[in-house]
Protein backbone atom coordinates (compact mmCIF):
# COMPACT_ATOMS: atom_id res chain seq x y z
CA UNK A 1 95.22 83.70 104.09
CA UNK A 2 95.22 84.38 107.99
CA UNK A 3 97.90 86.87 108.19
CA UNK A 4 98.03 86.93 112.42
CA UNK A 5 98.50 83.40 112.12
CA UNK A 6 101.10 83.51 109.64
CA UNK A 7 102.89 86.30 112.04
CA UNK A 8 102.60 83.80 115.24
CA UNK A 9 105.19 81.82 113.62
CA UNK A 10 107.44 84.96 113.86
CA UNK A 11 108.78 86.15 117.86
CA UNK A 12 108.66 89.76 117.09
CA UNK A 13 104.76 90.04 115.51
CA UNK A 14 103.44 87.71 118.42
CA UNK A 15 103.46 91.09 120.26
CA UNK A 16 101.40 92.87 117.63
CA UNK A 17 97.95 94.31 118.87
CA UNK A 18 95.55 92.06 117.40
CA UNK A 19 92.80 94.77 117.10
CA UNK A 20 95.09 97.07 114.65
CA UNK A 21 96.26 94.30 112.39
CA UNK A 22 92.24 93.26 112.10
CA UNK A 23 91.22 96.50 111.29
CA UNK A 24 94.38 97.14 108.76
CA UNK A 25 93.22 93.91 107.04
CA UNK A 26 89.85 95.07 106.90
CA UNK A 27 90.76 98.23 105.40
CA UNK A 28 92.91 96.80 103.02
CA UNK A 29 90.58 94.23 101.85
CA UNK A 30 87.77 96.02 101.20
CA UNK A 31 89.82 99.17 99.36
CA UNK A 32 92.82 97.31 97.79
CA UNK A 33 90.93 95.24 95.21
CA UNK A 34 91.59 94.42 91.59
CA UNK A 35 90.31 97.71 90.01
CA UNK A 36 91.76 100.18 92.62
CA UNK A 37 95.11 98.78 91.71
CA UNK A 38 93.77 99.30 88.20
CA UNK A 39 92.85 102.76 88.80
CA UNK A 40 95.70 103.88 90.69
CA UNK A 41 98.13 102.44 87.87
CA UNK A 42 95.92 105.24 85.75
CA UNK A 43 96.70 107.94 87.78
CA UNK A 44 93.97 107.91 89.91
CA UNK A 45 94.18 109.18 93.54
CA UNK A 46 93.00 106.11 96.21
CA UNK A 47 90.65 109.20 98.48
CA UNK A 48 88.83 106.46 99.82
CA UNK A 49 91.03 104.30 100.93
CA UNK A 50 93.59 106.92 102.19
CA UNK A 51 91.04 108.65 104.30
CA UNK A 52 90.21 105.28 106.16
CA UNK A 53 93.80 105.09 107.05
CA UNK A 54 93.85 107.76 108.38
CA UNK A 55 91.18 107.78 110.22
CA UNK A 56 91.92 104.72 111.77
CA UNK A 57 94.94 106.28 112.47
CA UNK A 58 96.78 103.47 110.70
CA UNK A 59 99.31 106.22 108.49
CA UNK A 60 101.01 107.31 112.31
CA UNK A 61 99.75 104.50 114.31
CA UNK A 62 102.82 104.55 116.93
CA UNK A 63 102.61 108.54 116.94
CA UNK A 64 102.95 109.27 120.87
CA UNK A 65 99.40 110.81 122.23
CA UNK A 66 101.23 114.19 123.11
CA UNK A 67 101.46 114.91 119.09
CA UNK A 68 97.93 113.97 119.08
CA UNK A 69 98.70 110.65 117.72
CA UNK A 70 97.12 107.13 118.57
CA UNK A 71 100.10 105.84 120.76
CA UNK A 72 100.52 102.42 119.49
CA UNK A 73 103.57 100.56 119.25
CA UNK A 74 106.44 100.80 116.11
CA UNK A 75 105.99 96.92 116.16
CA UNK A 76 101.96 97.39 114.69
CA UNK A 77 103.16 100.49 112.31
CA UNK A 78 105.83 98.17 110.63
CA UNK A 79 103.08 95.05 110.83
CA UNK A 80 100.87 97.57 109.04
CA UNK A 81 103.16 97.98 106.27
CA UNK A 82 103.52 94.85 105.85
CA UNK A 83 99.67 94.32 105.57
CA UNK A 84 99.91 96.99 103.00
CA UNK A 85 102.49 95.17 101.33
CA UNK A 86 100.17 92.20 100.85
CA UNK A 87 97.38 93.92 99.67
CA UNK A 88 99.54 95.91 97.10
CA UNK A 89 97.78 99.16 99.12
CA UNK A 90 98.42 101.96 96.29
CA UNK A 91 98.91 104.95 98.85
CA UNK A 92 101.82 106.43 99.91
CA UNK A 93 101.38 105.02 103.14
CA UNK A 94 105.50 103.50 103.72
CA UNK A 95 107.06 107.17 102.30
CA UNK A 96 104.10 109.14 104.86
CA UNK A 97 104.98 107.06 107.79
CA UNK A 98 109.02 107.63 107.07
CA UNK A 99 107.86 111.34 107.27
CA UNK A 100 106.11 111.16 110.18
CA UNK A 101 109.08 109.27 112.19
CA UNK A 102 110.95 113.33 110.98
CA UNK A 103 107.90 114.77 112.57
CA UNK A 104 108.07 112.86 115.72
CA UNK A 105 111.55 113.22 115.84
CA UNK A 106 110.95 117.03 115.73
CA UNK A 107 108.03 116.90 117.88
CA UNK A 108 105.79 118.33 115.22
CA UNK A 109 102.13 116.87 114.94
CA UNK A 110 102.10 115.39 111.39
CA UNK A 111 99.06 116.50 109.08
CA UNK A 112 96.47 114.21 107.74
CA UNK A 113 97.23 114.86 103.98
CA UNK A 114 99.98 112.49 102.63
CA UNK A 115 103.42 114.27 103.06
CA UNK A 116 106.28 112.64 100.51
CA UNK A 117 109.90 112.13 101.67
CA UNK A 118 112.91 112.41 99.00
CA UNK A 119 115.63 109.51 99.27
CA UNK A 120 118.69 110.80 101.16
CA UNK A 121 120.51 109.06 97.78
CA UNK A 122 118.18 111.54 95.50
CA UNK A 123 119.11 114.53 97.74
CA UNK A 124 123.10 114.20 97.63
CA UNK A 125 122.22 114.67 93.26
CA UNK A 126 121.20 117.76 94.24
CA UNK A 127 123.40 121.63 94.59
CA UNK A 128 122.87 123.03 97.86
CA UNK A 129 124.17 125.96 98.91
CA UNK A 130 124.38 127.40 102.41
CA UNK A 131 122.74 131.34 103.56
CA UNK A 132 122.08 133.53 105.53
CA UNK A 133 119.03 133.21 104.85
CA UNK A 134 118.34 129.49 104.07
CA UNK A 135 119.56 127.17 101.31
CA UNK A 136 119.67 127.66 97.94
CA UNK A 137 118.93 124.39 95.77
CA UNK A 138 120.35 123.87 91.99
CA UNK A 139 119.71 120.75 90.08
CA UNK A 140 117.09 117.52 89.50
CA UNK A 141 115.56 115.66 91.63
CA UNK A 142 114.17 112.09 90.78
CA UNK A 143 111.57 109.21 91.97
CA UNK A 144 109.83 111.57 94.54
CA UNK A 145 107.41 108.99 96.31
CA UNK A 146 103.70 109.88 95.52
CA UNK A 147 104.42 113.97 95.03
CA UNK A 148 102.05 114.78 92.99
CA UNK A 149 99.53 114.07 95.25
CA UNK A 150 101.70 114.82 98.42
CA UNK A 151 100.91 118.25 100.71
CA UNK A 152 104.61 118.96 101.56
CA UNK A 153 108.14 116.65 100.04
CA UNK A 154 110.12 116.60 102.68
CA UNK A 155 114.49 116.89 101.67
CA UNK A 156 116.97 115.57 104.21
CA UNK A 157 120.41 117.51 103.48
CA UNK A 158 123.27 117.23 105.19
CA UNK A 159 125.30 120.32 105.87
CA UNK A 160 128.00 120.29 108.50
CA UNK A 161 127.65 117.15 109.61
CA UNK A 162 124.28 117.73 111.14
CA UNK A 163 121.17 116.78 108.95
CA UNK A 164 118.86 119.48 108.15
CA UNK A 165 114.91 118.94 106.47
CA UNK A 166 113.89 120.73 104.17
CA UNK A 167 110.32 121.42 103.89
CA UNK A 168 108.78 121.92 100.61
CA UNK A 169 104.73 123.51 100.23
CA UNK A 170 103.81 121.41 96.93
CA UNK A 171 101.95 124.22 95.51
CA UNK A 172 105.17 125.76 95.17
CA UNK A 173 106.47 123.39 92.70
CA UNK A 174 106.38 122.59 89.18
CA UNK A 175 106.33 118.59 89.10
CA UNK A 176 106.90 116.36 86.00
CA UNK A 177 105.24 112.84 86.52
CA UNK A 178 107.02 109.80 86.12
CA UNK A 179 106.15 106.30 87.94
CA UNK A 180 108.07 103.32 88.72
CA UNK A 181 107.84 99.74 86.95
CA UNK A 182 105.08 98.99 89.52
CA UNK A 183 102.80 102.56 87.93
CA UNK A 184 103.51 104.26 91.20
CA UNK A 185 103.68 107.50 91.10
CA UNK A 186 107.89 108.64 91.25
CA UNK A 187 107.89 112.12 90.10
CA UNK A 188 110.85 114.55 89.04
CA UNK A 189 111.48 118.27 90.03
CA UNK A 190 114.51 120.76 88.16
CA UNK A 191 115.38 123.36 91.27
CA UNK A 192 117.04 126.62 89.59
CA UNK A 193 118.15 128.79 92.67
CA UNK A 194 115.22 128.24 94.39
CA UNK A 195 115.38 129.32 97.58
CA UNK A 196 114.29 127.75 101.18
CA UNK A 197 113.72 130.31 103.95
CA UNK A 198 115.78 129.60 107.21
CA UNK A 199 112.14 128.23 109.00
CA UNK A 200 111.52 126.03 106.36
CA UNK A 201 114.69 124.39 107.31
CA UNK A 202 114.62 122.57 110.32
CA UNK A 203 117.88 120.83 112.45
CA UNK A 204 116.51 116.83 112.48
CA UNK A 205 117.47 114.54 115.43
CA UNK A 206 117.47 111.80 112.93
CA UNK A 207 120.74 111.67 111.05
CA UNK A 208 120.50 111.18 107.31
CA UNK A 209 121.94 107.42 107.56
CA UNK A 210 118.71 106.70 110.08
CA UNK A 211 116.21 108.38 107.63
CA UNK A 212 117.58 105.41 104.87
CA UNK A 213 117.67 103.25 106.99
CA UNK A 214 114.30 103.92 108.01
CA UNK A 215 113.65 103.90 103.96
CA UNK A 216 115.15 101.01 103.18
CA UNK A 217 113.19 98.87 106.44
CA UNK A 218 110.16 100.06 104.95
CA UNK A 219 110.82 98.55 101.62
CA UNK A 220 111.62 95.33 103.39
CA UNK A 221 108.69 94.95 105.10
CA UNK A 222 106.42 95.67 102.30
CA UNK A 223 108.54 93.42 100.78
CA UNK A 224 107.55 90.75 102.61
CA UNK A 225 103.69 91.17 102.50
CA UNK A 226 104.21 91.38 98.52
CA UNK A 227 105.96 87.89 98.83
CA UNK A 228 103.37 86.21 101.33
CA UNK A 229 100.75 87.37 98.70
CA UNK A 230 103.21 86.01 95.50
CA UNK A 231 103.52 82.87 97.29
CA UNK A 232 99.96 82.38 98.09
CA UNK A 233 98.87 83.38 94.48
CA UNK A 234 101.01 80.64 93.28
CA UNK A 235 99.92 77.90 95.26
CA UNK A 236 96.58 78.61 94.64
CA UNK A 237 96.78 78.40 90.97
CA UNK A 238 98.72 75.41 91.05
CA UNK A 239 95.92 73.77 92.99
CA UNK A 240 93.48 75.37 90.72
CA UNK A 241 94.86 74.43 87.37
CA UNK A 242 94.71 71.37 85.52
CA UNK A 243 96.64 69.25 83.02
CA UNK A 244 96.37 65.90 81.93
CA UNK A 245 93.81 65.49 84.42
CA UNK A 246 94.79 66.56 87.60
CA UNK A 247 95.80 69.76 89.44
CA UNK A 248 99.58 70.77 88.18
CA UNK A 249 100.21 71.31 92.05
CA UNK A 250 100.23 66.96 92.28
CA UNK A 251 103.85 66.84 89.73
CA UNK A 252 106.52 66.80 91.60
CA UNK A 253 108.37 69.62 89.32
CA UNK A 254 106.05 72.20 90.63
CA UNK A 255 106.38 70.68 94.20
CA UNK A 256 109.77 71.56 94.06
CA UNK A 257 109.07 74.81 92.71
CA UNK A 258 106.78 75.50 95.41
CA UNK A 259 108.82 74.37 97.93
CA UNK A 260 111.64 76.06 97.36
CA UNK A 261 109.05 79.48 96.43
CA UNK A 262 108.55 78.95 100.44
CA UNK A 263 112.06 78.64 101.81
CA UNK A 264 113.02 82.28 99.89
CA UNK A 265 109.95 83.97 101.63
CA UNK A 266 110.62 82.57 104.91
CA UNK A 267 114.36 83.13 104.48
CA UNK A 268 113.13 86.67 103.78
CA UNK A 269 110.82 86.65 106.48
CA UNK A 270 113.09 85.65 109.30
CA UNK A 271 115.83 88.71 108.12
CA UNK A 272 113.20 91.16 107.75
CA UNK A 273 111.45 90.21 111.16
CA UNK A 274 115.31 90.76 112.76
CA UNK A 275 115.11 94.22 111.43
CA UNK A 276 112.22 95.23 112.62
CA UNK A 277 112.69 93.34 116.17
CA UNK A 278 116.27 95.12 116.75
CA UNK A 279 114.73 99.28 115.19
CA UNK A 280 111.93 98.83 117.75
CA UNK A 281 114.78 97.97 119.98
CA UNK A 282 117.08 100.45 119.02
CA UNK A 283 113.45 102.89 119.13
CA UNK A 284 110.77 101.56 121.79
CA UNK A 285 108.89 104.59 122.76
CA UNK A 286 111.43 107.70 121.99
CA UNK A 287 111.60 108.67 118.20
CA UNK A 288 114.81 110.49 119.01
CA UNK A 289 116.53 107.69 119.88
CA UNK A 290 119.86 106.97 117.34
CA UNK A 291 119.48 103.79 115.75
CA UNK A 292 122.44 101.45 116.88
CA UNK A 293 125.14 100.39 115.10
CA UNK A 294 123.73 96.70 115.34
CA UNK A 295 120.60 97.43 114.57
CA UNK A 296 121.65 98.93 110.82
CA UNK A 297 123.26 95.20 110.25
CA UNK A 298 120.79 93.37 111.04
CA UNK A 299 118.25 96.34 108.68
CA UNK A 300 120.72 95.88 105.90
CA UNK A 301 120.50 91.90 105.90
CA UNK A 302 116.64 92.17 105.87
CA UNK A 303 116.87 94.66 102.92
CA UNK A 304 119.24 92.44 101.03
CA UNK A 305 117.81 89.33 101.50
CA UNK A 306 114.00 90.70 100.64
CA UNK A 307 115.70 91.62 97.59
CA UNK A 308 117.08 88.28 96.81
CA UNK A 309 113.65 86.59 97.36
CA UNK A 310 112.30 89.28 95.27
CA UNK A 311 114.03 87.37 91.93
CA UNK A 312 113.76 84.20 92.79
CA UNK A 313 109.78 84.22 93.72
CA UNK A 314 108.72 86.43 91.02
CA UNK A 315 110.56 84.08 88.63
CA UNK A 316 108.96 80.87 90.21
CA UNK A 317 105.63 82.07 90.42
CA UNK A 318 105.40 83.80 87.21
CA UNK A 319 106.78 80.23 85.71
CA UNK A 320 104.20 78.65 87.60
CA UNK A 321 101.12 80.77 86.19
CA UNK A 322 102.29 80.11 82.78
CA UNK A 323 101.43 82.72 80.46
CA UNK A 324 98.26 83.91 82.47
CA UNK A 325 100.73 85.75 84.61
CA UNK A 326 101.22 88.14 82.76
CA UNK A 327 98.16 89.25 81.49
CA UNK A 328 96.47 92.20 82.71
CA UNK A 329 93.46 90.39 84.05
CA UNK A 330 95.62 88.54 86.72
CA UNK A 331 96.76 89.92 89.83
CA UNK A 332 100.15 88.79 90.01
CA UNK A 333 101.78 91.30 88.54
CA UNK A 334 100.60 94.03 90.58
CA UNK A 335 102.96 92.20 93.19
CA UNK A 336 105.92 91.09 91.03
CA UNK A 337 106.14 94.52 89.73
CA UNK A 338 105.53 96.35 93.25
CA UNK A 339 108.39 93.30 94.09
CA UNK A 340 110.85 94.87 91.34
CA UNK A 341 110.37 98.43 92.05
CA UNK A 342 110.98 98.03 95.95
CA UNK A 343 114.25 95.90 95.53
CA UNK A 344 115.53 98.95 94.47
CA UNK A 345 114.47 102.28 96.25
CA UNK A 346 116.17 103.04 99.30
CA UNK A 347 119.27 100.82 98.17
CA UNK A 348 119.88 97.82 96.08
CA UNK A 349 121.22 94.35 97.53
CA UNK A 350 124.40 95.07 96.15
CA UNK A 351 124.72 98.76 98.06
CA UNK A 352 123.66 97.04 101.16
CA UNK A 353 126.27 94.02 100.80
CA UNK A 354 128.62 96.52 100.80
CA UNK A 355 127.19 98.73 103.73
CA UNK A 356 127.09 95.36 105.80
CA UNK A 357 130.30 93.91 105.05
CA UNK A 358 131.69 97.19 106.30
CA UNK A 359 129.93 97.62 109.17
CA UNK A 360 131.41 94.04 109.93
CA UNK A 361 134.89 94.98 109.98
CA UNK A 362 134.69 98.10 111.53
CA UNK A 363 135.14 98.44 115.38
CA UNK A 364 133.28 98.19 117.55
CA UNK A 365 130.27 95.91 115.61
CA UNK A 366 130.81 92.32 116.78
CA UNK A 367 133.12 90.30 114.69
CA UNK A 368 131.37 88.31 110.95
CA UNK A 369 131.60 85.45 113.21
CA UNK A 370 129.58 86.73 116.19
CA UNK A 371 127.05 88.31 114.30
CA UNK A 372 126.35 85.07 112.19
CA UNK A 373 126.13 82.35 114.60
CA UNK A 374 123.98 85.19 117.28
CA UNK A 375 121.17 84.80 114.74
């Protein structure tokens, strides 16, 4: 696969810098093979692989050069993400770039170790009480992205209407490991009046609605790497296997299949490349910048419609590899499962649906009718 010529047929990625996405495919291929994702499914921490990232400087690519950061544009972060989406990349390299929008946001340099960032819908479970001195923080907290191998967790709170991070020293914490369907680590944390000092409590530009929808645009674009790579996997094993004589790709059945397999990912494609083309919009060059009411829509439709494609090509492909799919010696599930796990962090389709069709109706978004036929 030539991913900058599957991203030519897409208006937003034409503008990508052809020297980062060569070097995040390089990166990617030679660290993201078969055994890593092994390994990392094991609990073993990807060192290698996250220390070329970052010294690339692919974890903060569009970091402006006053926070000591490389200065590229949002456009080649997101395309980066979605490179690490194809590869299956098994660092926390989405939830440490969500942090390091907070950082920029607070014009903080972000450090090199991988910082984790709780789900605005995982903070709201939690008990937080206001003081003088801080906050005071009562209950469980679940699916923590990567934290067990994370320097700080970052907790976005909301507390009079203005959105407040907490920042959390991981050596501070007692952390029980869990991982999603996909063996990434999601771990849990039980807070019993622990207390956050007033400086480790910073007043965030970002509001807490940005910060998921930051989340959940992540999760698309990964999304749609994961799919390219599903897609691919699938037509190369239908060329590659026989029966009766001839490569299954030659009956029409699995034509179908196939072609159908393509019109989900580019449906998914085209919504997800909307997203990112209207955030880097609604955020060219200042991090502070609020994220427009039109450019939520059109992040919502990308995360509900990577989620649709998400059922229909895993089912497809995993029908078209038979029962060799599933084994443990084949790479497609590293993808389908990555696929299932994504569909649901930051938001399901079904939370979005309802965040869109509400955004629809409200003043002043355009009218259903507007914002269909403007696509």
């Amino acid at each position: 696969m030539t991913n900058s010529n599957q991203a030519q047929t897409h208006d937003t990625l034409q503008t990508i810098d052809p020297l980062i996405e060569d070097t995040a495919n390089r990166i990617f291929s030679d660290y993201c093979n078969f055994d890593a994702l092994c390994a990392s499914e094991q609990g073993e921490w990807q060192g290698p692989l996250w220390q070329a990232i970052q010294e690339s400087g692919l974890s903060n690519i569009d970091t402006p050069e006053s926070l000591n950061g490389p200065g590229a544009a949002t456009i080649d972060a997101l395309n980066v993400l979605r490179l690490a989406g194809y590869h299956g990349a098994p660092v926390p390299i989405a939830d440490h770039y969500i942090a390091s929008r907070i950082y920029q946001s607070l014009a903080l340099e972000i450090p090199e170790e991988p910082i984790s960032v709780v789900s605005p819908q995982q903070a709201r479970k939690l008990k937080i009480t206001s003081s003088k001195e801080g906050f005071i923080l009562d209950g469980p907290l679940h699916n923590i992205p990567w934290a067990r191998f994370s320097k700080s967790i970052l907790i976005p709170v909301e507390s009079n209407n203005q959105c407040s991070v907490l920042f959390l020293d991981r050596t501070d914490l007692t952390l029980t490991e869990n991982t999603n369907m996909a063996g990434e680590p999601r771990d849990s944390l039980v807070f019993e009046g622990f207390r956050i000092p007033s400086e480790k409590a910073l007043s965030c530009p970002l509001s807490i609605n940005e910060i998921e929808q930051l989340g959940a645009l992540t999760r698309s674009v990964m999304s749609w790497g994961a799919l390219e790579k599903v897609m691919e996997l699938a037509v190369d094993y239908a060329k590659e296997r026989t029966q009766f004589g001839r490569p299954i790709a030659k009956f029409q059945a699995i034509q179908q299949d196939l072609a159908k397999l393509a019109g989900e990912v580019a449906s998914a494609a085209v919504a997800v490349d909307h997203g990112i083309r209207r955030y880097c919009d609604a955020n060219p060059h200042v991090p502070q910048t609020s994220l427009a009411g039109e450019a939520s829509t059109y992040i919502a439709a990308a995360k509900i419609r990577s989620g649709e494609a998400t059922g229909f090509a895993t089912k497809v492909s995993h029908q078209i590899h038979g029962a060799m799919g599933f084994t443990n010696e084949h790479p497609l599930h590293h993808f389908s499962r990555r696929l299932w796990a994504w569909r649901d962090e930051y938001g399901s389709e079904a939370y979005w649906s309802h965040y869109l069709g509400k955004c629809l109706v409200d003043a002043p978004q355009p009218s259903l009718w507007q914002w269909v036929t403007a696509q």
